[in-house]
N, C-alpha and C. Protein backbone atom coordinates (compact mmCIF):
# COMPACT_ATOMS: atom_id res chain seq x y z
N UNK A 1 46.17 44.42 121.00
CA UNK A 1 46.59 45.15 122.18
C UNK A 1 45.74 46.42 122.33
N UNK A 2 45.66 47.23 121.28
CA UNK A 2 44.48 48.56 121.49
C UNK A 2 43.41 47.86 122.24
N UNK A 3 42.43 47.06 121.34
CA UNK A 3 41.14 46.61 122.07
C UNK A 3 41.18 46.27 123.71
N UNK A 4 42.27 45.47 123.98
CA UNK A 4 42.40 45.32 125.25
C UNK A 4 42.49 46.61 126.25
N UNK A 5 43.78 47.60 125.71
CA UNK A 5 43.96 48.75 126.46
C UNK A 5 42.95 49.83 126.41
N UNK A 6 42.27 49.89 124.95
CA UNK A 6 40.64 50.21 125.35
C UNK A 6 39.49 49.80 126.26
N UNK A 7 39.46 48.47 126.30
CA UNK A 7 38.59 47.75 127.24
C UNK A 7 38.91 48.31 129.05
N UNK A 8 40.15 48.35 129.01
CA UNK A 8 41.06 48.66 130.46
C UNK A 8 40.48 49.99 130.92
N UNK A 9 40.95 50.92 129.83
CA UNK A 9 40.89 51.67 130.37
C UNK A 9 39.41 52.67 130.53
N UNK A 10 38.57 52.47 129.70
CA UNK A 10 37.19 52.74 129.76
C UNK A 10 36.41 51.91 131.31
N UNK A 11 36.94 51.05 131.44
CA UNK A 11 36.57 50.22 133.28
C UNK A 11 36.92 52.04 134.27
N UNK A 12 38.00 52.53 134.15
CA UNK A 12 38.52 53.80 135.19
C UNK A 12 37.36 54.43 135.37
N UNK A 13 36.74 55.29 133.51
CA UNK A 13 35.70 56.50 134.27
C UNK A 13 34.31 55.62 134.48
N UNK A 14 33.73 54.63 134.24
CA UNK A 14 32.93 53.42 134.91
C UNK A 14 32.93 53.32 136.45
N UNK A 15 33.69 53.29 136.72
CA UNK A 15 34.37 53.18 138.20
C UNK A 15 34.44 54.46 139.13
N UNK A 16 34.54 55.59 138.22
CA UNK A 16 34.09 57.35 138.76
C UNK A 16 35.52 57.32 138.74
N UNK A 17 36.26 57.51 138.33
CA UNK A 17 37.74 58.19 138.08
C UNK A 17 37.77 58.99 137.20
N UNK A 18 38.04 59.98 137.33
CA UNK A 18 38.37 61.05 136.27
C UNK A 18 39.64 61.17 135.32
N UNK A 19 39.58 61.72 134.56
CA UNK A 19 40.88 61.39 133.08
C UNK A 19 41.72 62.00 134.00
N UNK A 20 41.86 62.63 134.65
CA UNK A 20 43.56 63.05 135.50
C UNK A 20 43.14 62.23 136.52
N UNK A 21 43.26 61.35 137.19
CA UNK A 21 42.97 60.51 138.26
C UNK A 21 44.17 59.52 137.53
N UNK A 22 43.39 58.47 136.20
CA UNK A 22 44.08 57.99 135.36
C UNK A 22 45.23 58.68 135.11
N UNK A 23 45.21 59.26 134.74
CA UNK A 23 47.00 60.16 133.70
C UNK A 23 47.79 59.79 135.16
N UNK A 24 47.37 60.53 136.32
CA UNK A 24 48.32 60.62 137.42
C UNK A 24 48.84 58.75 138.29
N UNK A 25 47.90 57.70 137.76
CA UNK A 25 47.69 56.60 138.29
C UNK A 25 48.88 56.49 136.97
N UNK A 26 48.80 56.42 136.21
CA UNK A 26 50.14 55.92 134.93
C UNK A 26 51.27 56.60 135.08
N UNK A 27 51.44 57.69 135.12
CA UNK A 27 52.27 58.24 135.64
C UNK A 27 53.05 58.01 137.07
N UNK A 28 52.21 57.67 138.45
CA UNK A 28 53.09 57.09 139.14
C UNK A 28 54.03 55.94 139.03
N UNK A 29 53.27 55.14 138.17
CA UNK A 29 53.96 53.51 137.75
C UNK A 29 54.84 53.75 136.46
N UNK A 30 55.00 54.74 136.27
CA UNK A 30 56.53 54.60 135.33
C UNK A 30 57.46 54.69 135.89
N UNK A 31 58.71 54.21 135.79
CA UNK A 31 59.78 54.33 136.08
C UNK A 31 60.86 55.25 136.25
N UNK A 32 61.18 55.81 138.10
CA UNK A 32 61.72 57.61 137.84
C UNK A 32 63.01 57.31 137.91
N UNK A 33 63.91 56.19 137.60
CA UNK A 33 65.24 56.15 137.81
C UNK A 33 65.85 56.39 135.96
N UNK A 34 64.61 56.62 134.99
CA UNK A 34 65.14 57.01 133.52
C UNK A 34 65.35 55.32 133.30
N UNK A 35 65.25 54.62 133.62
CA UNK A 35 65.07 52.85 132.78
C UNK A 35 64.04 52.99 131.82
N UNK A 36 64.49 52.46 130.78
CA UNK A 36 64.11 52.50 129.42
C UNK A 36 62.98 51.64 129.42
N UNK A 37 61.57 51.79 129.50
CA UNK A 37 60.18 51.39 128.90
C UNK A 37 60.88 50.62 127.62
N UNK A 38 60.25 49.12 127.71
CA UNK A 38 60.79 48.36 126.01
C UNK A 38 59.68 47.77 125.62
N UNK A 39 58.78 48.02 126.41
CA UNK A 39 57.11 47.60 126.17
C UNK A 39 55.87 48.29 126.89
N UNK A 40 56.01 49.12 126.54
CA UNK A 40 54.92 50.36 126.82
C UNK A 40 53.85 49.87 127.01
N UNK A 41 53.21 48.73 126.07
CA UNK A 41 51.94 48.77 126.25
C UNK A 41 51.50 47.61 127.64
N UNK A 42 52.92 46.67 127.37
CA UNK A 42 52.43 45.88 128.35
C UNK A 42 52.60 46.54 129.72
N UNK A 43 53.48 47.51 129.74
CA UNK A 43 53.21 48.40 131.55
C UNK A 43 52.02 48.76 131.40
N UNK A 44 51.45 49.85 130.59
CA UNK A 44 50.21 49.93 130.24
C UNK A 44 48.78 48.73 131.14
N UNK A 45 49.29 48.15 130.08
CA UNK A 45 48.00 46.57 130.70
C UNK A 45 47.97 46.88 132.18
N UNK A 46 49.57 46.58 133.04
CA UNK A 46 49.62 45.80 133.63
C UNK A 46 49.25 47.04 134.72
N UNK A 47 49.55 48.50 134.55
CA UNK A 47 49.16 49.09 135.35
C UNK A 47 47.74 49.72 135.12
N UNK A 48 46.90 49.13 134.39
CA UNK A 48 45.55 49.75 134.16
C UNK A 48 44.55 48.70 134.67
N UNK A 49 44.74 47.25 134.83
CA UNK A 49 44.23 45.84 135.31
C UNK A 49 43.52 46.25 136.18
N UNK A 50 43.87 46.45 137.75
CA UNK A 50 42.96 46.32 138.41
C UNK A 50 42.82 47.92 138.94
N UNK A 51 41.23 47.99 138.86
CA UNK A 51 40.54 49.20 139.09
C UNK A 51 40.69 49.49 140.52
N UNK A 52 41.16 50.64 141.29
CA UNK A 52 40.48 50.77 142.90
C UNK A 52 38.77 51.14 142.95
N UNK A 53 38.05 51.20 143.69
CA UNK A 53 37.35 52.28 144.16
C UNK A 53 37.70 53.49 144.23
N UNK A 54 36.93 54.19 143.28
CA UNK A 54 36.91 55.66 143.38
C UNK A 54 36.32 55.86 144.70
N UNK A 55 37.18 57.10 145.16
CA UNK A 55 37.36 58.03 146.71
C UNK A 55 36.12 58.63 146.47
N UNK A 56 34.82 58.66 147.53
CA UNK A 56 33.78 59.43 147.44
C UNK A 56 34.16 61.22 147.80
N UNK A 57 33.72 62.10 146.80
CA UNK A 57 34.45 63.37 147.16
C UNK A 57 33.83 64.22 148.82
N UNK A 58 33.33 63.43 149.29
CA UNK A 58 32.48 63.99 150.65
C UNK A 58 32.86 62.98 151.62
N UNK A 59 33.62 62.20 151.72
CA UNK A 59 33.78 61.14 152.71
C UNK A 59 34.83 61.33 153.05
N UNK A 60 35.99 62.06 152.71
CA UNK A 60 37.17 62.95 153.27
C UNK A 60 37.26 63.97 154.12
N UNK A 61 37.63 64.30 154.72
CA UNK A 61 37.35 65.81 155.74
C UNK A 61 39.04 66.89 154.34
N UNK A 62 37.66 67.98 154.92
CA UNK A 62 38.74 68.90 154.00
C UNK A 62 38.17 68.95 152.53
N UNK A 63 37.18 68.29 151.82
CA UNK A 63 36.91 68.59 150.64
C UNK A 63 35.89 68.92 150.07
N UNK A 64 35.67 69.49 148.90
CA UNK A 64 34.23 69.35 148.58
C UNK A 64 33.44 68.62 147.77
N UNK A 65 32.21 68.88 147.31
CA UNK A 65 31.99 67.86 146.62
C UNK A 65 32.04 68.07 145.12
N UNK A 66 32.67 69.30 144.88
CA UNK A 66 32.97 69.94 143.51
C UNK A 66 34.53 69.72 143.01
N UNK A 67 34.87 69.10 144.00
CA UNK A 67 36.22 68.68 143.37
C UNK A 67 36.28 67.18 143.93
N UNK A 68 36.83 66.74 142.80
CA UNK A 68 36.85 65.15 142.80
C UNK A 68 38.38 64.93 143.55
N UNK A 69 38.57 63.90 144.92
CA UNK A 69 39.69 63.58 144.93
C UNK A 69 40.64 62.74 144.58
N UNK A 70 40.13 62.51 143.47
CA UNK A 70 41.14 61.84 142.34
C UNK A 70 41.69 62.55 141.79
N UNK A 71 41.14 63.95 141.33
CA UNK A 71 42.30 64.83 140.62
C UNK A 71 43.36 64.91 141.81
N UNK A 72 44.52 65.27 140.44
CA UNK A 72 45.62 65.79 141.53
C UNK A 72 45.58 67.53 141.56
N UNK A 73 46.06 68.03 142.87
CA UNK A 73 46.22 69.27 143.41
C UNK A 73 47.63 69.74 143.20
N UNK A 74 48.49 69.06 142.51
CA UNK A 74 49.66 69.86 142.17
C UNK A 74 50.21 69.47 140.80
N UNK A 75 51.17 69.90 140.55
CA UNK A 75 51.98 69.44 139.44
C UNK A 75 52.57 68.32 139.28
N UNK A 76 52.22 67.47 137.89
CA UNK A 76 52.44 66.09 137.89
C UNK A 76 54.07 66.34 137.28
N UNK A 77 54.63 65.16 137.41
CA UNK A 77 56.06 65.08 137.81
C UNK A 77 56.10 64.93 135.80
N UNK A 78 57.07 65.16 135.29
CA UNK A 78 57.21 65.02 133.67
C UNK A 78 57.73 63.25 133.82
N UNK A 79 57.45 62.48 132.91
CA UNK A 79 57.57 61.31 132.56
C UNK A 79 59.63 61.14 131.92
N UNK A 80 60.01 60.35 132.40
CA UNK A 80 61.43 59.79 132.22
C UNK A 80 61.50 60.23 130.42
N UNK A 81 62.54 60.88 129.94
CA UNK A 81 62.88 60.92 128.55
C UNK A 81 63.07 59.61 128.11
N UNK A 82 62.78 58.96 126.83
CA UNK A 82 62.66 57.73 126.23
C UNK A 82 64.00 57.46 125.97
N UNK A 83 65.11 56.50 126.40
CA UNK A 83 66.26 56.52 125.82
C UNK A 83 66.15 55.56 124.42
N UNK A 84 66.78 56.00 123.54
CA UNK A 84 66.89 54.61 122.42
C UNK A 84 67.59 53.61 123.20
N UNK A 85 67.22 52.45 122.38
CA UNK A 85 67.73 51.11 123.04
C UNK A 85 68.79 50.76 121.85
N UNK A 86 69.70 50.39 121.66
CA UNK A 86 70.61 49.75 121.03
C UNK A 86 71.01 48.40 120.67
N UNK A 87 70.52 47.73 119.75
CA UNK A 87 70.76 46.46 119.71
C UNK A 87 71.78 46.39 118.48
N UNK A 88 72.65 45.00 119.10
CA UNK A 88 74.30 44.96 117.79
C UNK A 88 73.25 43.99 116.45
N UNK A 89 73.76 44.23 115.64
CA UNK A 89 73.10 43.83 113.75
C UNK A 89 73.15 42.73 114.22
């Protein structure tokens, strides 16, 4: 599973995405209702699979070309607290 989620995710800055582009792309696809992640890596996979096109930073009105618009411009939301899961013996 590493090798794979290595392979994945090295495709992003390949592609011109920047490491907060990514963080904020994983972060939207978690879950904000607090549902318990029971396989991290496979959300992982499944939200790192397919690459977009990186946004050219000059082909937007409003930006420059010193800031990438893949970063985000505000504060990223904190990730759901991990609940333990409970299973009976």
């Amino acid at each position: 599973m590493q090798d794979e989620l290595a392979r994945l995710v090295s495709a992003w800055p390949t592609a011109g995405h920047t490491p907060a582009a990514v963080r904020l792309h994983v972060l939207r696809g978690l879950p904000d209702d607090g549902a318990p992640v029971h396989r991290p890596g496979g959300l992982l996979r499944y939200l790192l699979r397919d690459v977009p096109p990186a946004p050219d930073p000059g082909s937007m009105p409003g930006t420059t070309a010193s800031r990438s618009v893949s970063e985000p411009s505000g504060p990223l939301r904190s990730p759901p607290p991990v609940q333990p899961t409970h299973r009976p013996p």
